[in-house]
PDB file of N, CA and C in Angstrom:
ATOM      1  N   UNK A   1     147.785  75.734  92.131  1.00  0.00           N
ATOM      2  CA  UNK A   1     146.901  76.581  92.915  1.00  0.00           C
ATOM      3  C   UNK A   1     145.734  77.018  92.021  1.00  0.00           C
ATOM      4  N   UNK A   2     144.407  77.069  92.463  1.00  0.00           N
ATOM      5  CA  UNK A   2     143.540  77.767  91.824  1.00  0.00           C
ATOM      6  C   UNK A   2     143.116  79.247  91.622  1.00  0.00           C
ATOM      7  N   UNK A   3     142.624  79.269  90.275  1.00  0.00           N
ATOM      8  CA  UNK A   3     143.090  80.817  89.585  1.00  0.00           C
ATOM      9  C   UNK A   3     141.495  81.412  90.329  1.00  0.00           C
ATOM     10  N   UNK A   4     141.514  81.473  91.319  1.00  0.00           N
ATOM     11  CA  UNK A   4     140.192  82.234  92.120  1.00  0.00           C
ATOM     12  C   UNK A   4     139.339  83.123  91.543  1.00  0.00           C
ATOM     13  N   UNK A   5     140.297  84.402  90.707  1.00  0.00           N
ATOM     14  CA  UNK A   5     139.691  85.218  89.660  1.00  0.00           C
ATOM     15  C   UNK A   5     138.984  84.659  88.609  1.00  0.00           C
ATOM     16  N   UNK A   6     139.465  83.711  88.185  1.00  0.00           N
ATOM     17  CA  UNK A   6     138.847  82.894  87.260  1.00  0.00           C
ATOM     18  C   UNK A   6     137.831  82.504  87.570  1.00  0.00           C
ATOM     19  N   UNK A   7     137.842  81.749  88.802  1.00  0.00           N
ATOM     20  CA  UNK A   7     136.213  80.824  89.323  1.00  0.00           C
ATOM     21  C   UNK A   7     135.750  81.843  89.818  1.00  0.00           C
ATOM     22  N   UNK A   8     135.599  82.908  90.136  1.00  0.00           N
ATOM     23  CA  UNK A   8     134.740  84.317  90.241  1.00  0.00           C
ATOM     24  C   UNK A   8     134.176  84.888  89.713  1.00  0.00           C
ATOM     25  N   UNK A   9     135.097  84.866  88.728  1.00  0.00           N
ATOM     26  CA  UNK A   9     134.429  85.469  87.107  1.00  0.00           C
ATOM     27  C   UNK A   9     133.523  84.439  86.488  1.00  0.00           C
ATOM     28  N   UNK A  10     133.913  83.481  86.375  1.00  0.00           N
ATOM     29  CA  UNK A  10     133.039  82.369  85.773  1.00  0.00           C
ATOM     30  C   UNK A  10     131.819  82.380  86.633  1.00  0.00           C
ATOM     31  N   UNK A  11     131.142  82.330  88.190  1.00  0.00           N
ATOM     32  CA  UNK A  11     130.464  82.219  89.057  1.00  0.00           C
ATOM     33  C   UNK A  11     129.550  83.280  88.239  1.00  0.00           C
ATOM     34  N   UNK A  12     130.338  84.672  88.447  1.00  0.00           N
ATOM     35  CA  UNK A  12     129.589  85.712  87.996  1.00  0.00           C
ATOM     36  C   UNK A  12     128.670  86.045  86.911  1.00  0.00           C
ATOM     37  N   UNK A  13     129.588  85.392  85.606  1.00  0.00           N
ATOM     38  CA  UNK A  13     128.824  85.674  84.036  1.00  0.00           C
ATOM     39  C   UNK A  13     127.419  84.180  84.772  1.00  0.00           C
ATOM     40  N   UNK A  14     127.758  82.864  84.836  1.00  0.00           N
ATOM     41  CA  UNK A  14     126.822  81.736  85.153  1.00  0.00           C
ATOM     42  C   UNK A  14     125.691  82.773  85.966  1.00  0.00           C
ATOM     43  N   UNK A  15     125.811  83.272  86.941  1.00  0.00           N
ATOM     44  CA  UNK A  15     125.037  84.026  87.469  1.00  0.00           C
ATOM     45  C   UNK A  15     124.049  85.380  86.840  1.00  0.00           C
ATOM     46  N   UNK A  16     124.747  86.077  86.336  1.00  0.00           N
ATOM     47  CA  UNK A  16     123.853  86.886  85.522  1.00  0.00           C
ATOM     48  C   UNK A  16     122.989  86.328  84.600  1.00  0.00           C
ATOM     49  N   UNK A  17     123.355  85.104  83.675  1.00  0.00           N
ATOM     50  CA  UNK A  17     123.072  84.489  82.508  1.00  0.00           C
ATOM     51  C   UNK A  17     121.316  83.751  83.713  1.00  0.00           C
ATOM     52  N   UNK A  18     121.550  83.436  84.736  1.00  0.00           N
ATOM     53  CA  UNK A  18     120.547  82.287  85.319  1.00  0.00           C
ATOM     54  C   UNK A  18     119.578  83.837  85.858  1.00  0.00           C
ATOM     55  N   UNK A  19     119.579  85.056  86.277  1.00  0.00           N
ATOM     56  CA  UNK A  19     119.122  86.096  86.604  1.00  0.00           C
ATOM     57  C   UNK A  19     118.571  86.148  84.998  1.00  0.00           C
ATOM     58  N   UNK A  20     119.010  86.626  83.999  1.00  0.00           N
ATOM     59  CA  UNK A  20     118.526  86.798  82.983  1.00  0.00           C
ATOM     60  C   UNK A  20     117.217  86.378  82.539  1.00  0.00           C
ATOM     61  N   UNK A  21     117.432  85.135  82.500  1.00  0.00           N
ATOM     62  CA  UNK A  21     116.694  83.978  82.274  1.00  0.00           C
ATOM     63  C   UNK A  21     115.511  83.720  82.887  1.00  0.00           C
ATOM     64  N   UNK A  22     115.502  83.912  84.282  1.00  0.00           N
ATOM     65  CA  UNK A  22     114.278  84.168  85.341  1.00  0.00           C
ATOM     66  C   UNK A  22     113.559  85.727  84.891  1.00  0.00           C
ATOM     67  N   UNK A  23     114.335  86.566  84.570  1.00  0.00           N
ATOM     68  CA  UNK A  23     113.510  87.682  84.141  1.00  0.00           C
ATOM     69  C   UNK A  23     112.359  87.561  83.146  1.00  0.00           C
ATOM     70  N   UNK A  24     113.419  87.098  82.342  1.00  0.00           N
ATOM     71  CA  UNK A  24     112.761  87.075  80.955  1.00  0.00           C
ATOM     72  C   UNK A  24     111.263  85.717  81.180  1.00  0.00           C
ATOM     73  N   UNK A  25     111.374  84.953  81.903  1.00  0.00           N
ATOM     74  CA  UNK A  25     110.393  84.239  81.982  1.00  0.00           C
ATOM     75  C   UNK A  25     109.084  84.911  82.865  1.00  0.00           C
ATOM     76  N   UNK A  26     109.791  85.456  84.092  1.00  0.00           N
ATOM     77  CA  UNK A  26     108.206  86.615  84.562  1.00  0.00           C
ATOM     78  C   UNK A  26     107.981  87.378  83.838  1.00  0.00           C
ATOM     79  N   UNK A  27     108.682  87.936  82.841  1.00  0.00           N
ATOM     80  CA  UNK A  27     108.187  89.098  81.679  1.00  0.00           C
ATOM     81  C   UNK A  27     107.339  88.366  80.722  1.00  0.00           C
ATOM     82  N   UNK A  28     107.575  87.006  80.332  1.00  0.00           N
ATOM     83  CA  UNK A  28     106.845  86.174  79.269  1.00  0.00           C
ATOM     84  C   UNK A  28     105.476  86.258  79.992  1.00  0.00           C
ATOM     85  N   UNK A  29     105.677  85.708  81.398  1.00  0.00           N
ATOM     86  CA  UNK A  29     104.588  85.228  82.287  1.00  0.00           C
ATOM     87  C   UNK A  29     103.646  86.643  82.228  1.00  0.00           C
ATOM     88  N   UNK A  30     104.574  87.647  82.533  1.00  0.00           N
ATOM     89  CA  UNK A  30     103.303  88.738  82.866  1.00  0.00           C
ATOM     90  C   UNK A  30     102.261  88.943  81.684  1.00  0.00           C
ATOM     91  N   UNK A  31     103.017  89.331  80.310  1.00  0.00           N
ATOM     92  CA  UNK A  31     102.716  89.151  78.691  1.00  0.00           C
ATOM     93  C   UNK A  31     101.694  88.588  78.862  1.00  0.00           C
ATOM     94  N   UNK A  32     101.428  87.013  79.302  1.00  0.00           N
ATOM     95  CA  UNK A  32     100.474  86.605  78.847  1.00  0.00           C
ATOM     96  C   UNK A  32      99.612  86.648  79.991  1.00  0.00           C
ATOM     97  N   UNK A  33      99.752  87.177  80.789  1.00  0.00           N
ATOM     98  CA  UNK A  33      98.436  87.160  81.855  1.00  0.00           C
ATOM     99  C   UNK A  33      97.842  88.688  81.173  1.00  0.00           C
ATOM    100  N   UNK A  34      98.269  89.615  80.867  1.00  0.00           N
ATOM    101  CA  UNK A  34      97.952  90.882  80.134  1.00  0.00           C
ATOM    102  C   UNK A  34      97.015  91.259  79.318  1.00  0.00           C
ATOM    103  N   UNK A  35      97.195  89.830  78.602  1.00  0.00           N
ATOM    104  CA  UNK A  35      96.800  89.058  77.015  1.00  0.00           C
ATOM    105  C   UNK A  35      95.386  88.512  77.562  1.00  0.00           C
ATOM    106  N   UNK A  36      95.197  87.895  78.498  1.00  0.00           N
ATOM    107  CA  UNK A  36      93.750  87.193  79.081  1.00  0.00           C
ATOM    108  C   UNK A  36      92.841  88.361  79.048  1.00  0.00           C
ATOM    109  N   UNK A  37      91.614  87.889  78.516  1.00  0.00           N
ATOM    110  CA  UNK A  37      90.752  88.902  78.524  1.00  0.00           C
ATOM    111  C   UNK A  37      89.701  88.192  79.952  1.00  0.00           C
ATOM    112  N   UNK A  38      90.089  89.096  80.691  1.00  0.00           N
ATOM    113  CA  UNK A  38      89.492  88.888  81.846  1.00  0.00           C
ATOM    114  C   UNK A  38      87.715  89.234  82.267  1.00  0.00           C
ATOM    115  N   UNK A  39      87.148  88.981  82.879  1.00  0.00           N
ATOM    116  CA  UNK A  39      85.691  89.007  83.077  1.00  0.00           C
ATOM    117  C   UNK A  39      85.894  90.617  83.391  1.00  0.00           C
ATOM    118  N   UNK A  40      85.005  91.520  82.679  1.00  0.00           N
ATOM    119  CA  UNK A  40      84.358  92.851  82.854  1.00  0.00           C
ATOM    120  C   UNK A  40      84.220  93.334  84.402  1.00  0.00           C
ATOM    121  N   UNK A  41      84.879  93.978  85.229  1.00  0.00           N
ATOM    122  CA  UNK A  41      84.545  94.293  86.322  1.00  0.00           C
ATOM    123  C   UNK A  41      83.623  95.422  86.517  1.00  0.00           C
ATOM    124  N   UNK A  42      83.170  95.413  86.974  1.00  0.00           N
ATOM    125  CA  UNK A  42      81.607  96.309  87.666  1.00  0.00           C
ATOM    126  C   UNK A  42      82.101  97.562  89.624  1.00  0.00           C
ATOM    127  N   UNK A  43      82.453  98.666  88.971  1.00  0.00           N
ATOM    128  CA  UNK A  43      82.437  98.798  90.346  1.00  0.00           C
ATOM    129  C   UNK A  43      81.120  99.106  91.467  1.00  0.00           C
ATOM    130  N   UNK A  44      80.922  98.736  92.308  1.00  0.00           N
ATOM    131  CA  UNK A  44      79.761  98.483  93.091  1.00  0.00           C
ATOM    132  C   UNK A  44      79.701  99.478  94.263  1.00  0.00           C
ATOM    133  N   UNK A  45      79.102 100.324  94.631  1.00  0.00           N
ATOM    134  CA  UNK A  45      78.792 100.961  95.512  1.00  0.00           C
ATOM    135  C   UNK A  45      78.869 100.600  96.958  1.00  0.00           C
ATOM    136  N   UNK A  46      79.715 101.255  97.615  1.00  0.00           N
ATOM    137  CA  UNK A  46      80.274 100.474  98.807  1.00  0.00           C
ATOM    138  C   UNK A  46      78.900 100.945  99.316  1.00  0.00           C
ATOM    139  N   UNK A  47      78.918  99.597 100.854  1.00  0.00           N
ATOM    140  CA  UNK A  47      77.711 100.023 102.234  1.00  0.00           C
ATOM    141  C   UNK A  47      77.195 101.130 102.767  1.00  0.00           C
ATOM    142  N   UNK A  48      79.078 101.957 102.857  1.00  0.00           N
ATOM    143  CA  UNK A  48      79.174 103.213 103.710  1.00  0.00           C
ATOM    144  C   UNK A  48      78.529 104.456 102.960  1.00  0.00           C
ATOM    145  N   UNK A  49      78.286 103.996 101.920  1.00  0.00           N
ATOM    146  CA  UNK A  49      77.946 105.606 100.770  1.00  0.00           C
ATOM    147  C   UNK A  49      75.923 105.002 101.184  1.00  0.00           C
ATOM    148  N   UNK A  50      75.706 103.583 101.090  1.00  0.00           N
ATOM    149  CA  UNK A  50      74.577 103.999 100.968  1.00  0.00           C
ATOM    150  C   UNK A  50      73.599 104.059 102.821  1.00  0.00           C
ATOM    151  N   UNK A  51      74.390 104.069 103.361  1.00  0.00           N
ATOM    152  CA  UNK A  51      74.220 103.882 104.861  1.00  0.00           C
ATOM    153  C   UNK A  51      74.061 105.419 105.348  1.00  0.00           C
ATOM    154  N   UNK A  52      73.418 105.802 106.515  1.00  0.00           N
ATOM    155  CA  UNK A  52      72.810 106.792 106.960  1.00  0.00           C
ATOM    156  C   UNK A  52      74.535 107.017 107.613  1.00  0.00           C
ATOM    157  N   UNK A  53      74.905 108.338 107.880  1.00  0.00           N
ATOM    158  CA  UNK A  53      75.739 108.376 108.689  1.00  0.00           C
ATOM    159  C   UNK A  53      75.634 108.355 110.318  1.00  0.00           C
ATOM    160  N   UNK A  54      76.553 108.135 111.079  1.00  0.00           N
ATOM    161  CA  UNK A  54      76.306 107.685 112.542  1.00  0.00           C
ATOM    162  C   UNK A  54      76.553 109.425 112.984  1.00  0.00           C
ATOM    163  N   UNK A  55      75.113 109.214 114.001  1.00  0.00           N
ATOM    164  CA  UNK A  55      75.039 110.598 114.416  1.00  0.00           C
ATOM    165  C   UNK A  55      76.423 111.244 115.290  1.00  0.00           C
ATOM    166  N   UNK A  56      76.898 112.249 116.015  1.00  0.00           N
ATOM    167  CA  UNK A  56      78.028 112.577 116.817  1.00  0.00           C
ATOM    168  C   UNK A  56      77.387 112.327 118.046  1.00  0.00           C
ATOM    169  N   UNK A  57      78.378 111.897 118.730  1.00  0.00           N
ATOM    170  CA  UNK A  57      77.678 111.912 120.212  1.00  0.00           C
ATOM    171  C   UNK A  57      77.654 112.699 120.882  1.00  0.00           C
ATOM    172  N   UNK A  58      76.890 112.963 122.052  1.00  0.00           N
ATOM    173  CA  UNK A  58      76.802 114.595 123.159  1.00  0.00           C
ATOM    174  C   UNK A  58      77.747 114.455 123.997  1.00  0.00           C
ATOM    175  N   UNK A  59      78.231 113.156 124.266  1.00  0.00           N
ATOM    176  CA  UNK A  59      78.565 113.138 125.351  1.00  0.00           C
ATOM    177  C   UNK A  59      80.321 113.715 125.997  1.00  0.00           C
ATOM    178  N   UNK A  60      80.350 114.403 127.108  1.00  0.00           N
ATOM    179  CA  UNK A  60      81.538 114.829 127.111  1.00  0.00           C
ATOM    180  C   UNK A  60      82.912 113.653 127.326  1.00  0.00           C
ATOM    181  N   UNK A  61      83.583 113.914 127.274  1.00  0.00           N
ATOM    182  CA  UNK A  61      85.125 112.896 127.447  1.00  0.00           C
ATOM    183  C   UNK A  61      86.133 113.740 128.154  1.00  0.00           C
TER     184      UNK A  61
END
């Protein structure tokens, strides 16, 4: 008969070990996107700041 606990346990450690492993590679991955010295961003003055505001209307509702 098969020792079930056994292939459970074994499933389990294989499993954490393959979770591990994927971590540690988006953590490498993030590292080096971090590391890129990316183009200088500029923030730009939205439309709405330089736009007249819209008058209220009279009208009743």
């Amino acid at each position: 008969m098969p020792d079930y606990q056994e292939m459970y346990l074994h499933l389990m450690r294989e499993t954490e070990k393959a979770i591990r492993i994927l971590v540690k590679a988006q953590q490498d991955c993030e590292e080096l996107y971090l590391r890129e010295a990316g183009p200088a961003l500029r923030i730009l003055p939205s439309a709405s700041r330089q736009a007249e505001p819209p008058e209220k209307s009279t009208t009743a509702e």
